[in-house]
PDB file of N, CA and C in Angstrom:
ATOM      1  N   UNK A   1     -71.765-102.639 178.894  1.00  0.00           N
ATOM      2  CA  UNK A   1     -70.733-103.563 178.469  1.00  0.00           C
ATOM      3  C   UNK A   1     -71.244-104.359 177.271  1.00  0.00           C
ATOM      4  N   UNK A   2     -70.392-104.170 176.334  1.00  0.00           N
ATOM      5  CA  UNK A   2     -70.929-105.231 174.380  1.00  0.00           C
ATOM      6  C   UNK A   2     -70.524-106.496 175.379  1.00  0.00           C
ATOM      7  N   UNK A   3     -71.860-107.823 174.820  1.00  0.00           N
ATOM      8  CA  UNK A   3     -71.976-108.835 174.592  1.00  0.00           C
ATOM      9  C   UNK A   3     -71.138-109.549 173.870  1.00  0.00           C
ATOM     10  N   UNK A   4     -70.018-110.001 174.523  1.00  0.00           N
ATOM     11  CA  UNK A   4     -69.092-110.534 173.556  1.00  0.00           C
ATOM     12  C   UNK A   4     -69.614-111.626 172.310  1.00  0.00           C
ATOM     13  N   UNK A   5     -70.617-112.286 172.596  1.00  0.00           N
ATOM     14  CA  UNK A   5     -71.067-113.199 171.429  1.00  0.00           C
ATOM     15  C   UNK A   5     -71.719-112.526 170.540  1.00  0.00           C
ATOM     16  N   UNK A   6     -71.895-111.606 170.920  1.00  0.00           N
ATOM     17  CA  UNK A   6     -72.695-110.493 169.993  1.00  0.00           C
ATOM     18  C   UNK A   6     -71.850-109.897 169.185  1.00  0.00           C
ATOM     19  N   UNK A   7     -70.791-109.416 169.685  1.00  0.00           N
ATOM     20  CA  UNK A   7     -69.675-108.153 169.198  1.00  0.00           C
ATOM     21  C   UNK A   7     -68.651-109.837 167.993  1.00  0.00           C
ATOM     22  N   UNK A   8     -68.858-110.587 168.544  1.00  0.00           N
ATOM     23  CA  UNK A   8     -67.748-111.303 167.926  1.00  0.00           C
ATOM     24  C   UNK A   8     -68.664-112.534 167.118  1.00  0.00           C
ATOM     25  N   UNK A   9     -70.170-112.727 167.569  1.00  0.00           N
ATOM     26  CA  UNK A   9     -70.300-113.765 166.995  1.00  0.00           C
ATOM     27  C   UNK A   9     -70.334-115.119 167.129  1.00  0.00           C
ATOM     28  N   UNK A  10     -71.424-115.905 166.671  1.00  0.00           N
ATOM     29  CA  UNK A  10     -70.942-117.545 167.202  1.00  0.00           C
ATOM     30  C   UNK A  10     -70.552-118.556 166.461  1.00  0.00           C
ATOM     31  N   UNK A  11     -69.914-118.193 165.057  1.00  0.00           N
ATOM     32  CA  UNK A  11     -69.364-118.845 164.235  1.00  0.00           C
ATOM     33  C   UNK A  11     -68.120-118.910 163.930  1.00  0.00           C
ATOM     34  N   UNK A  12     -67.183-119.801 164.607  1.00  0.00           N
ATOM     35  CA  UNK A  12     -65.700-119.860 164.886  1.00  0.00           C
ATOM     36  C   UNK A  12     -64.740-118.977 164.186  1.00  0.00           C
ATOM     37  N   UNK A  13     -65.134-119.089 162.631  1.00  0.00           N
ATOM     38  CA  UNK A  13     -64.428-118.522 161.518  1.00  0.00           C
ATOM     39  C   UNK A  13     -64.487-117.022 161.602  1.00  0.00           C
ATOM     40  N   UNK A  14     -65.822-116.364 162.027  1.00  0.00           N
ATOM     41  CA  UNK A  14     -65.880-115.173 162.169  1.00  0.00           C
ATOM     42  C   UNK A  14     -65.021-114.602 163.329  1.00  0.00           C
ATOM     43  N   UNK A  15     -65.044-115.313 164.291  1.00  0.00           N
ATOM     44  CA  UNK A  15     -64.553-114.585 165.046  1.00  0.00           C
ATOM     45  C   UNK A  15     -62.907-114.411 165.315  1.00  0.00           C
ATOM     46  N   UNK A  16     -62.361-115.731 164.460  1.00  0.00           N
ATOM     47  CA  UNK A  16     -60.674-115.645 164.105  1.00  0.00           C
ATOM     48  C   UNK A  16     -60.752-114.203 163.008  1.00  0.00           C
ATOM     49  N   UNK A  17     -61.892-114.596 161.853  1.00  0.00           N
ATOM     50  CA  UNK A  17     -61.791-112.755 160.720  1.00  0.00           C
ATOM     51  C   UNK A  17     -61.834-111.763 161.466  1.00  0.00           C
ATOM     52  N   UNK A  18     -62.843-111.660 162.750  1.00  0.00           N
ATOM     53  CA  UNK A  18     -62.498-110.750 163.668  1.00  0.00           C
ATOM     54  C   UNK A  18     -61.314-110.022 164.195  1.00  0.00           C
ATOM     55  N   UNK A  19     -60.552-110.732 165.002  1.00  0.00           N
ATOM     56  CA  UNK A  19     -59.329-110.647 165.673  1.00  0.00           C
ATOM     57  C   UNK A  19     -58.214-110.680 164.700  1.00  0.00           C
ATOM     58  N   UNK A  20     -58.111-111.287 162.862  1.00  0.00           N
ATOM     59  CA  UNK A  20     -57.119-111.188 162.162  1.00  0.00           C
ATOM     60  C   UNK A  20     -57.456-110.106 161.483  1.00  0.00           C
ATOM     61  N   UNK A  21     -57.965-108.978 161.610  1.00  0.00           N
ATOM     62  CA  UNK A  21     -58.689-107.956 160.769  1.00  0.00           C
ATOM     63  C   UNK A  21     -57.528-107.081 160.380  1.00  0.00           C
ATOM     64  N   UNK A  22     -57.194-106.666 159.012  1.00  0.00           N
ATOM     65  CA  UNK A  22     -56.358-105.554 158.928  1.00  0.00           C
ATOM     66  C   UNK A  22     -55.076-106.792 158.391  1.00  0.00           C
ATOM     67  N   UNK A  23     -54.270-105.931 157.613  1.00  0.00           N
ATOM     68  CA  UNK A  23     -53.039-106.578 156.933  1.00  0.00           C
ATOM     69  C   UNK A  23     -52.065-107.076 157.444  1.00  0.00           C
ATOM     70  N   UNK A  24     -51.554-106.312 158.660  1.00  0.00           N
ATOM     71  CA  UNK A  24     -50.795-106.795 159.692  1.00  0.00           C
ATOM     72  C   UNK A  24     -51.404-107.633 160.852  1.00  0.00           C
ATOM     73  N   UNK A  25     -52.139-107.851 161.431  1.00  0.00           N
ATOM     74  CA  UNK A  25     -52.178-108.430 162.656  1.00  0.00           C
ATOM     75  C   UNK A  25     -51.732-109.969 162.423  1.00  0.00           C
ATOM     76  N   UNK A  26     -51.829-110.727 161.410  1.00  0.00           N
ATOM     77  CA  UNK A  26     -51.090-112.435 161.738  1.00  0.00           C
ATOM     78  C   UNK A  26     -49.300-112.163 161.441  1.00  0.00           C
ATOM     79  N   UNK A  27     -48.717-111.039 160.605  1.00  0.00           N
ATOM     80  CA  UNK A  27     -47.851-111.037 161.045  1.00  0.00           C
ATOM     81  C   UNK A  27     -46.837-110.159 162.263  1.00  0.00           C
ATOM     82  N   UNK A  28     -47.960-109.369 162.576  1.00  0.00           N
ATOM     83  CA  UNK A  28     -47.620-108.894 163.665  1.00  0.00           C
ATOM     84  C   UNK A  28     -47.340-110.298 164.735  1.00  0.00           C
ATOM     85  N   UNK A  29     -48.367-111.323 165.112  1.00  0.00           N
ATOM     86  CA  UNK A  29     -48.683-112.288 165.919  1.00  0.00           C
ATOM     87  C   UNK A  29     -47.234-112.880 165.496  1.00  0.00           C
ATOM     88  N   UNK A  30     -46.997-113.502 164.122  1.00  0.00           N
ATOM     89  CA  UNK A  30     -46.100-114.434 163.874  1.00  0.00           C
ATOM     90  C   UNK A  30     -44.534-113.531 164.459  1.00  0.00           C
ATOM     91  N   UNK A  31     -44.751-112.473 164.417  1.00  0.00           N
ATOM     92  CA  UNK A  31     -42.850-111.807 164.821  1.00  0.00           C
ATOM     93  C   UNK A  31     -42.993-112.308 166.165  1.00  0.00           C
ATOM     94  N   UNK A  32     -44.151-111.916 167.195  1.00  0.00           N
ATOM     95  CA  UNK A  32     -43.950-112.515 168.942  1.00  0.00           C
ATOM     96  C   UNK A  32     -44.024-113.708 168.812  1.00  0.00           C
ATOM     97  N   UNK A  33     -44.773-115.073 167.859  1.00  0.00           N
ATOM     98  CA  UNK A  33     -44.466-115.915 168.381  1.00  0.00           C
ATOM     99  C   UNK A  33     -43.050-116.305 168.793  1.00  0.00           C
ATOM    100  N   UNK A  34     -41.979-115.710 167.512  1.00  0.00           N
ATOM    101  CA  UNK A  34     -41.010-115.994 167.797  1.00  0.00           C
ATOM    102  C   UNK A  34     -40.137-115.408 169.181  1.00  0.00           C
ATOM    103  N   UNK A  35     -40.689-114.677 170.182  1.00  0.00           N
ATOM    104  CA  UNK A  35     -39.945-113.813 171.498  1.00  0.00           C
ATOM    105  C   UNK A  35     -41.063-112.351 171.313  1.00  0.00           C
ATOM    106  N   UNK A  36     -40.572-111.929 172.567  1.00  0.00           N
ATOM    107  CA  UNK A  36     -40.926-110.594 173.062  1.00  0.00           C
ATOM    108  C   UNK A  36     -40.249-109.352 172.155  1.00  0.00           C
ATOM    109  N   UNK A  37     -40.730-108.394 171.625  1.00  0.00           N
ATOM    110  CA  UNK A  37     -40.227-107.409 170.848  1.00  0.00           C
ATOM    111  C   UNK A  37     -40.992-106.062 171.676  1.00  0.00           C
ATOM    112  N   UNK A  38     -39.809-104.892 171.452  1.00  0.00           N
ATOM    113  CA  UNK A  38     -40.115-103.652 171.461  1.00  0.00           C
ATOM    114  C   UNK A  38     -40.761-103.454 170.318  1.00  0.00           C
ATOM    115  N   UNK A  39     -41.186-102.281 170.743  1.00  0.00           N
ATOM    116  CA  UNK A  39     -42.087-101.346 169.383  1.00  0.00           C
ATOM    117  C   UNK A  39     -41.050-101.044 168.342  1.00  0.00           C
ATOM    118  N   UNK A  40     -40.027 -99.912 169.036  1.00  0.00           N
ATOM    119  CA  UNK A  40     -39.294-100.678 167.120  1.00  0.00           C
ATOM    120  C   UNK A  40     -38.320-101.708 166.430  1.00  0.00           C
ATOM    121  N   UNK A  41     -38.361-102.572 167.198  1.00  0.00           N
ATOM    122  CA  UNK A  41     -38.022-103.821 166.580  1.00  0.00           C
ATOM    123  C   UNK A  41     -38.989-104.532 166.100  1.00  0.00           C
ATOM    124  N   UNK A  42     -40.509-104.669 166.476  1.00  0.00           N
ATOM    125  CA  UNK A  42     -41.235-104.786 165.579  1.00  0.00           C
ATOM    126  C   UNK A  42     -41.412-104.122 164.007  1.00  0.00           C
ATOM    127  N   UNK A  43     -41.237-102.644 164.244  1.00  0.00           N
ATOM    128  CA  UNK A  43     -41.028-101.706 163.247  1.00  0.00           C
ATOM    129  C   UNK A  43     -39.696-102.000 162.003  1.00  0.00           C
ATOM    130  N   UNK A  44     -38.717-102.032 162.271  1.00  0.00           N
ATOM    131  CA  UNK A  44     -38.204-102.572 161.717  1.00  0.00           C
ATOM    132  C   UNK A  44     -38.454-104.420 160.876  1.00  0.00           C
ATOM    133  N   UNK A  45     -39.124-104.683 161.587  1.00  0.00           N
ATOM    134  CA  UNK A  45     -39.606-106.661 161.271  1.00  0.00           C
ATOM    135  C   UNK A  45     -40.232-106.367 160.411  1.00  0.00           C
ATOM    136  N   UNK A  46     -41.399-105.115 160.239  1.00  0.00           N
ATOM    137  CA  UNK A  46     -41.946-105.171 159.630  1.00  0.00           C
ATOM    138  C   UNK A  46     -42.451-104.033 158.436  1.00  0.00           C
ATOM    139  N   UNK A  47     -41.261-104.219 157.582  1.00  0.00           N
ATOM    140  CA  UNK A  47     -40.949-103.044 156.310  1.00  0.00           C
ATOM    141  C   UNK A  47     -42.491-102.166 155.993  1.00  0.00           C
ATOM    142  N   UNK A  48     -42.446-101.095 156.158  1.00  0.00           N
ATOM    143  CA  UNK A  48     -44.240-100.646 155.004  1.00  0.00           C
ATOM    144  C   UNK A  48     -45.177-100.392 156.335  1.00  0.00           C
ATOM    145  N   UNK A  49     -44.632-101.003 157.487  1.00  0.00           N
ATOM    146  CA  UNK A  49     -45.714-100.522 158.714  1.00  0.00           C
ATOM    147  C   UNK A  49     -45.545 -99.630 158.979  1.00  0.00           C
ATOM    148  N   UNK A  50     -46.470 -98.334 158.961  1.00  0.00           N
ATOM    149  CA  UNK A  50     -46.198 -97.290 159.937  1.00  0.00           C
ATOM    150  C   UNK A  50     -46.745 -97.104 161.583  1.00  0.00           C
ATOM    151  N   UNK A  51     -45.920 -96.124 162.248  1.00  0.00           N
ATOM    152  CA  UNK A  51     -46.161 -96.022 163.339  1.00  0.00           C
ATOM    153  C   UNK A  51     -47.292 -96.274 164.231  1.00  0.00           C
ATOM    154  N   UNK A  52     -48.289 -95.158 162.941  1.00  0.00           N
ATOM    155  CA  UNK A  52     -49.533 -95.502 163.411  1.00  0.00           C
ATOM    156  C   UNK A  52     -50.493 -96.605 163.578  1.00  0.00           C
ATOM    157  N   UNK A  53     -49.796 -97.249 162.433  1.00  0.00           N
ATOM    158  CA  UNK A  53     -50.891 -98.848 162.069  1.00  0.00           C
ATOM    159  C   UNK A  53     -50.477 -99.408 163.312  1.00  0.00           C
ATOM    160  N   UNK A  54     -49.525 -99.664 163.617  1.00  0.00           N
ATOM    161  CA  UNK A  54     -48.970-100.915 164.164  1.00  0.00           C
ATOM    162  C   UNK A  54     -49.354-100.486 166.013  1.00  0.00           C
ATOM    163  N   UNK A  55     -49.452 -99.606 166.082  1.00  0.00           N
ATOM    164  CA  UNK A  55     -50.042 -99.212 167.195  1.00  0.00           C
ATOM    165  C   UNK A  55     -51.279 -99.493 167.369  1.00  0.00           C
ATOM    166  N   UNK A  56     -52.152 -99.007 166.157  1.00  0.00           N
ATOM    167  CA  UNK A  56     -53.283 -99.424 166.386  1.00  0.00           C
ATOM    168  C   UNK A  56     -53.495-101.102 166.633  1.00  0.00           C
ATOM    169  N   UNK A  57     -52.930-101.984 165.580  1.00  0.00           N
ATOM    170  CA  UNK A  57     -53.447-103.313 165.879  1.00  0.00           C
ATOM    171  C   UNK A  57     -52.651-103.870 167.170  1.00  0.00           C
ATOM    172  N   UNK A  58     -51.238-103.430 167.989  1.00  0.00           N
ATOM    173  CA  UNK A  58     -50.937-104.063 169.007  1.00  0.00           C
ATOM    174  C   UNK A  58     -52.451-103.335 169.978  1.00  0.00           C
ATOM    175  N   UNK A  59     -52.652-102.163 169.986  1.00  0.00           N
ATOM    176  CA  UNK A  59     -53.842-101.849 171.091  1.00  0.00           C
ATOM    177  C   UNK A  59     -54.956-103.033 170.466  1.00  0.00           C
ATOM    178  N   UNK A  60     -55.643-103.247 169.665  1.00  0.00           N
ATOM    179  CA  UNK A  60     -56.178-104.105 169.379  1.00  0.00           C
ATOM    180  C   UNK A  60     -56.239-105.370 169.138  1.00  0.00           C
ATOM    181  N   UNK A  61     -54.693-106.210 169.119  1.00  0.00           N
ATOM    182  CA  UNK A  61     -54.720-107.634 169.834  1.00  0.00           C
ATOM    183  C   UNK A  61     -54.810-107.382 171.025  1.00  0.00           C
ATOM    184  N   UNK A  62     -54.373-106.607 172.108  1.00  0.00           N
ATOM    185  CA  UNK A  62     -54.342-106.179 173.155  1.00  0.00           C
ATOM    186  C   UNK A  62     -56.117-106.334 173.926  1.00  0.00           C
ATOM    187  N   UNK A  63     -56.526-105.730 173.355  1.00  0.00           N
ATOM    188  CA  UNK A  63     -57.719-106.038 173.503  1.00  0.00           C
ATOM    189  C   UNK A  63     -58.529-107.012 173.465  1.00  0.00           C
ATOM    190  N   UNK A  64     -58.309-107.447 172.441  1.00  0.00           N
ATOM    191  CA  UNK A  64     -58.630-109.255 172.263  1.00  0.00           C
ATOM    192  C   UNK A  64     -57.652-110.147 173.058  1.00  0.00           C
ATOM    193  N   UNK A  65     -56.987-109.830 173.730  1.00  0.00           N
ATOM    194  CA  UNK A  65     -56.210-110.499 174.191  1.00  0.00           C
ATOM    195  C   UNK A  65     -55.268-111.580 173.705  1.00  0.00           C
ATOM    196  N   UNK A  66     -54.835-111.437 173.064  1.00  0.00           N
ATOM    197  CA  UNK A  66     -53.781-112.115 172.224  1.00  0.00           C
ATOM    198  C   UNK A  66     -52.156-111.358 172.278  1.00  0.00           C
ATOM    199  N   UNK A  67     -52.481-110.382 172.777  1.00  0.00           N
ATOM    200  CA  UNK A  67     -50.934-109.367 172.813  1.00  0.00           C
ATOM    201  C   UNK A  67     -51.289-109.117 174.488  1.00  0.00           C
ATOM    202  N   UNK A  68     -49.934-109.058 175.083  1.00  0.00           N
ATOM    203  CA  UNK A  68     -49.873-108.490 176.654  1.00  0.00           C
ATOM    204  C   UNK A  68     -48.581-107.195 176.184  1.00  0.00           C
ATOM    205  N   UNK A  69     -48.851-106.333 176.718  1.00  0.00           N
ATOM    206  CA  UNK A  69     -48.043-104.883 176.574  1.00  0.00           C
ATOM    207  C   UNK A  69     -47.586-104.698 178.148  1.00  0.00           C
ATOM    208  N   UNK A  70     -46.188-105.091 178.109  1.00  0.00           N
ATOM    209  CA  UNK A  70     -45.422-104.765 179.766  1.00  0.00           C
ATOM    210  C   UNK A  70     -44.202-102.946 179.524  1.00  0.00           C
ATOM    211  N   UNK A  71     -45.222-102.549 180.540  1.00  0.00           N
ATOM    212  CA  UNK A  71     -43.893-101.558 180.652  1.00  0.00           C
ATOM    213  C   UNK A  71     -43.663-101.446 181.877  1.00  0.00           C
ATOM    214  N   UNK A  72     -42.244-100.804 181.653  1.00  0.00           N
ATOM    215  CA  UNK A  72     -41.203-101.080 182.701  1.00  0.00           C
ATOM    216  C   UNK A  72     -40.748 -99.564 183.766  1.00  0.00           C
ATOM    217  N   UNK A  73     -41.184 -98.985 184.783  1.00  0.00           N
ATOM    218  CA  UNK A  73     -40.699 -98.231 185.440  1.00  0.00           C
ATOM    219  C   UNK A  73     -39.351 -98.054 185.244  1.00  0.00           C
ATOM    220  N   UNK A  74     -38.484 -97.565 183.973  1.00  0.00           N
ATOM    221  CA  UNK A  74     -37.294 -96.824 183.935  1.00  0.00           C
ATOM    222  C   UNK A  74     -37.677 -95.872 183.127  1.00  0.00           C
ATOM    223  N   UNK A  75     -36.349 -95.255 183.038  1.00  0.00           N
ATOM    224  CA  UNK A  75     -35.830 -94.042 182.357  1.00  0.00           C
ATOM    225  C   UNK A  75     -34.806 -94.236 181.595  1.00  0.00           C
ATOM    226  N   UNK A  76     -35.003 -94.082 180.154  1.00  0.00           N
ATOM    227  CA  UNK A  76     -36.251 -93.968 179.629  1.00  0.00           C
ATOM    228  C   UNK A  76     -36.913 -94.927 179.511  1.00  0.00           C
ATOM    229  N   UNK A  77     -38.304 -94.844 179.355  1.00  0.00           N
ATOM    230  CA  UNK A  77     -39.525 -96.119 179.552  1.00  0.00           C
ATOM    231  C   UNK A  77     -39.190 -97.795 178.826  1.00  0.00           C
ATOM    232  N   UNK A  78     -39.847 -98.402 179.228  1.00  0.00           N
ATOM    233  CA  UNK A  78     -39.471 -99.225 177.967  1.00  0.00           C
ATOM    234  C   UNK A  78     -40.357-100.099 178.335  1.00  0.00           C
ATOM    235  N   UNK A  79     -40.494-101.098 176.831  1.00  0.00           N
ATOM    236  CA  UNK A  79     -42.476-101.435 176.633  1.00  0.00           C
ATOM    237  C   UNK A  79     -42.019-102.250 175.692  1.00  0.00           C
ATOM    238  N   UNK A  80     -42.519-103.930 176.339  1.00  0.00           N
ATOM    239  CA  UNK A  80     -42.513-104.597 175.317  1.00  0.00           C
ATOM    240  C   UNK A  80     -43.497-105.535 175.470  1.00  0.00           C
ATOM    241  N   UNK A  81     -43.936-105.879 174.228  1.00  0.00           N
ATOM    242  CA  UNK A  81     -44.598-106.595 173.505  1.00  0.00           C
ATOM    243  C   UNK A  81     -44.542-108.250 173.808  1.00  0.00           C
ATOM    244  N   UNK A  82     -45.473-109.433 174.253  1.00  0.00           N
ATOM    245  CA  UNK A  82     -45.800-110.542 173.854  1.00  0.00           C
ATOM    246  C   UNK A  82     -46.771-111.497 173.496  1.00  0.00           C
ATOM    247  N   UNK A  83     -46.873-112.223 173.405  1.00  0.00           N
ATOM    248  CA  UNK A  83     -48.348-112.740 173.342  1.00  0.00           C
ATOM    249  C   UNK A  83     -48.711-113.616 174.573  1.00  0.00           C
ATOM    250  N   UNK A  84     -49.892-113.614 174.572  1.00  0.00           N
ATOM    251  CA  UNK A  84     -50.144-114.264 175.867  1.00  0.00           C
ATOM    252  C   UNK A  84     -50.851-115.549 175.380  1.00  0.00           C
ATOM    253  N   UNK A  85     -50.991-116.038 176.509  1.00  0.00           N
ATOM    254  CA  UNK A  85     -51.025-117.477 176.639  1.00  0.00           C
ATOM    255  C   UNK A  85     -52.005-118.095 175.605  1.00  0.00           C
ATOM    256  N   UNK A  86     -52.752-117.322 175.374  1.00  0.00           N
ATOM    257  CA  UNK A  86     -54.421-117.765 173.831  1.00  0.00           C
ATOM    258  C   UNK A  86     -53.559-117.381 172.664  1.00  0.00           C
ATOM    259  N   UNK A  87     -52.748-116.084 172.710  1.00  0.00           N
ATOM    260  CA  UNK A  87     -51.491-116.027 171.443  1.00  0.00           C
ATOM    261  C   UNK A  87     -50.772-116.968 171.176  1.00  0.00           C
ATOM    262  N   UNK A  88     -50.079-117.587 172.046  1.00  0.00           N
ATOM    263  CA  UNK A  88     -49.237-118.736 172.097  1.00  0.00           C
ATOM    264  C   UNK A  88     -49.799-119.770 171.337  1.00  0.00           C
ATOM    265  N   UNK A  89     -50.813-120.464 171.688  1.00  0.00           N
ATOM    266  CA  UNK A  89     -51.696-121.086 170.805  1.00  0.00           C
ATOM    267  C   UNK A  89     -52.248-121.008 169.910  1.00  0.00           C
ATOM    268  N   UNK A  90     -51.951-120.009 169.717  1.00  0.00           N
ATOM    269  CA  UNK A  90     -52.381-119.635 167.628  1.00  0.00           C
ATOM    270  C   UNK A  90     -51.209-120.083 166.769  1.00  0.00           C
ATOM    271  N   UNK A  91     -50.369-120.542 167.804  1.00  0.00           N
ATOM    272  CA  UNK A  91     -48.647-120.983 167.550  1.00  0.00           C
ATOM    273  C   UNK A  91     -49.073-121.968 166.182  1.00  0.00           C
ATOM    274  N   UNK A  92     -50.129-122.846 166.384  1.00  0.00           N
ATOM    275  CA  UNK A  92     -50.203-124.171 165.645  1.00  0.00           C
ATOM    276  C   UNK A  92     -50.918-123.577 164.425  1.00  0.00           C
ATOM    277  N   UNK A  93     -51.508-122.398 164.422  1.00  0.00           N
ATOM    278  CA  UNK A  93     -52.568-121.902 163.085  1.00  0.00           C
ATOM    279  C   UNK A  93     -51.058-121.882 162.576  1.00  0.00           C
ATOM    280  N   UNK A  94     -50.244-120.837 162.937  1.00  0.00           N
ATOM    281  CA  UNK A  94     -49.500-120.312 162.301  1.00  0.00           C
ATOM    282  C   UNK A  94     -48.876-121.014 161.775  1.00  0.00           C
ATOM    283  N   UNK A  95     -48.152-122.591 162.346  1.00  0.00           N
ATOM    284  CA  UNK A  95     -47.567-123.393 161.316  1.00  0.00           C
ATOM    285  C   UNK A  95     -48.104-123.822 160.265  1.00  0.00           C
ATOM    286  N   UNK A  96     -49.589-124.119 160.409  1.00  0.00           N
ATOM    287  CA  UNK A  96     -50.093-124.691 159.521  1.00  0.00           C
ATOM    288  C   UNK A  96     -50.527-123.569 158.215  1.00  0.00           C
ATOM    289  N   UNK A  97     -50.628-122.308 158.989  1.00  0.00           N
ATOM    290  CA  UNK A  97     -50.645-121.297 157.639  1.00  0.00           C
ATOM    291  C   UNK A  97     -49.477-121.313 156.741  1.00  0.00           C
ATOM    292  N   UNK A  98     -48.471-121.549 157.778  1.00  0.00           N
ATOM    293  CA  UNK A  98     -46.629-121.654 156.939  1.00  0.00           C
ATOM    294  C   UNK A  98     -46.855-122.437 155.846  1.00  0.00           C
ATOM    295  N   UNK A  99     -47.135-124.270 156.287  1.00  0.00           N
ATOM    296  CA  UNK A  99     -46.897-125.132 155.057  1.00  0.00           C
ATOM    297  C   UNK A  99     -47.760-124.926 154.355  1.00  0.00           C
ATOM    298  N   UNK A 100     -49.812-124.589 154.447  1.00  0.00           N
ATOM    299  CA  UNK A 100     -49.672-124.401 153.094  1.00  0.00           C
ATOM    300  C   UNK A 100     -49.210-123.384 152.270  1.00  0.00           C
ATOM    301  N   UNK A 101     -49.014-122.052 152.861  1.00  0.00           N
ATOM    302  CA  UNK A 101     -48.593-121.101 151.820  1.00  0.00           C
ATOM    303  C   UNK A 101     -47.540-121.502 151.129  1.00  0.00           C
ATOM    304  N   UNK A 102     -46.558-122.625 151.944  1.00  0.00           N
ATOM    305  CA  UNK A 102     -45.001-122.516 151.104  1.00  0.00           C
ATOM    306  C   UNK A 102     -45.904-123.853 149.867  1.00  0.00           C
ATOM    307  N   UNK A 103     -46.585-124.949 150.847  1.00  0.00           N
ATOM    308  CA  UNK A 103     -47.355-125.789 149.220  1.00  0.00           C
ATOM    309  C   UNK A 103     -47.785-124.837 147.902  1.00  0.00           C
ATOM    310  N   UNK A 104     -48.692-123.661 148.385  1.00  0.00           N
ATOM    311  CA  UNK A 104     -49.341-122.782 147.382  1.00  0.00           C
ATOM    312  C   UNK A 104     -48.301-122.419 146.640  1.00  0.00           C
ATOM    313  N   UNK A 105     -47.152-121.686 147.060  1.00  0.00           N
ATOM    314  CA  UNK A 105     -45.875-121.509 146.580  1.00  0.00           C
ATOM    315  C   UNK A 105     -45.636-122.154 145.492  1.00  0.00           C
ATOM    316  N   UNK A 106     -45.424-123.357 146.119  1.00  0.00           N
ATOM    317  CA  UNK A 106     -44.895-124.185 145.072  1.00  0.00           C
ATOM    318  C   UNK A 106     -45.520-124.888 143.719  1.00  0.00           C
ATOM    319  N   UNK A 107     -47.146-125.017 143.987  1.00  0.00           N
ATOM    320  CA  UNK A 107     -47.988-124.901 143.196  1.00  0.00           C
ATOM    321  C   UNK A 107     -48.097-123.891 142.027  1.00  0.00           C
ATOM    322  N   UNK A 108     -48.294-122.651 142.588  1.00  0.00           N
ATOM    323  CA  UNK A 108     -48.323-121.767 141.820  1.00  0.00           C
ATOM    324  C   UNK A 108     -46.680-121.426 140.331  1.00  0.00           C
ATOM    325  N   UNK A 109     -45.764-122.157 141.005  1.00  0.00           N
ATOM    326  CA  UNK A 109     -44.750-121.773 140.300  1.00  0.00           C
ATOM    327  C   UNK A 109     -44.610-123.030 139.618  1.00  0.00           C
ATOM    328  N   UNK A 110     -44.988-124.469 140.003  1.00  0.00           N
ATOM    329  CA  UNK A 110     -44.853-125.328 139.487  1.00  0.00           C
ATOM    330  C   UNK A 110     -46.407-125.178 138.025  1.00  0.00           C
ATOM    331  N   UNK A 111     -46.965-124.463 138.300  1.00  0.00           N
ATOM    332  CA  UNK A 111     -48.015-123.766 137.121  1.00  0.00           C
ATOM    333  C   UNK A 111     -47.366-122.827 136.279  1.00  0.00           C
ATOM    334  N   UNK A 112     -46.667-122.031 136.690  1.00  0.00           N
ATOM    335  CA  UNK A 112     -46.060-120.670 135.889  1.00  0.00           C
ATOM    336  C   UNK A 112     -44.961-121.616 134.942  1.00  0.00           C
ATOM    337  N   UNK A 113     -44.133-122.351 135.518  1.00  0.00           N
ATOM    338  CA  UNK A 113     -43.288-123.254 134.827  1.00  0.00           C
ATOM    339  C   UNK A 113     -44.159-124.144 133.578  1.00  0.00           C
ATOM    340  N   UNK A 114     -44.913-125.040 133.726  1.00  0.00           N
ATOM    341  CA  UNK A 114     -45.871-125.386 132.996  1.00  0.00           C
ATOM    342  C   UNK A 114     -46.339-125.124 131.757  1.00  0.00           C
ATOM    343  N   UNK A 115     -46.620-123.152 131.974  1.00  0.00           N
ATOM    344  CA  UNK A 115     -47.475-122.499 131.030  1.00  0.00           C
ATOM    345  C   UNK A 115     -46.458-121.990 130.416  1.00  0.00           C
TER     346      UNK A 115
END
């Protein structure tokens, strides 16, 4: 069994670069904060993802535990997606990633205007 402080590290920052690894996974996170999604309603949320990616990083929040994957004994199957309770709480990164990007936003264009 990997040493989780080992595999992840004991420096806070690393181990969020860890678990946000890859292009999609914070907005993968940000579509469940908002509710539970199927696989392709995620797919659709998220234009340019393919099948394969997005599989891979739900198995891999999954793993880190930040994604819970429920499926359902019918016919046909059905499997959806949320975050769990340490996901939920990334609730507050995520706002705070919101305002500054929309500040950067506005920075950046209040520069382009400028020049």
């Amino acid at each position: 069994m990997t040493n989780k402080v080992s595999e992840y590290g004991i420096c806070p920052f690393a181990t969020t670069q860890r678990v946000l690894t890859g292009k999609w996974a914070l907005v993968i996170i940000y579509q469940l904060s908002t509710g539970t999604k199927r696989f392709k309603e995620l797919q659709r949320l998220l234009p340019g993802i393919t099948q394969t990616i997005l599989t891979r990083h739900l198995r891999q929040l999954e793993k880190d535990k930040i994604v819970q994957r429920k499926v359902y004994a019918e016919v046909p199957p059905r499997v959806e997606y949320s975050l769990t309770e340490v996901g939920q709480e990334f609730r507050v990164v995520l706002d705070a990633v919101e305002k500054w990007s929309l500040d950067y936003i506005k920075l950046l264009n209040a520069s382009e205007i400028s020049n």
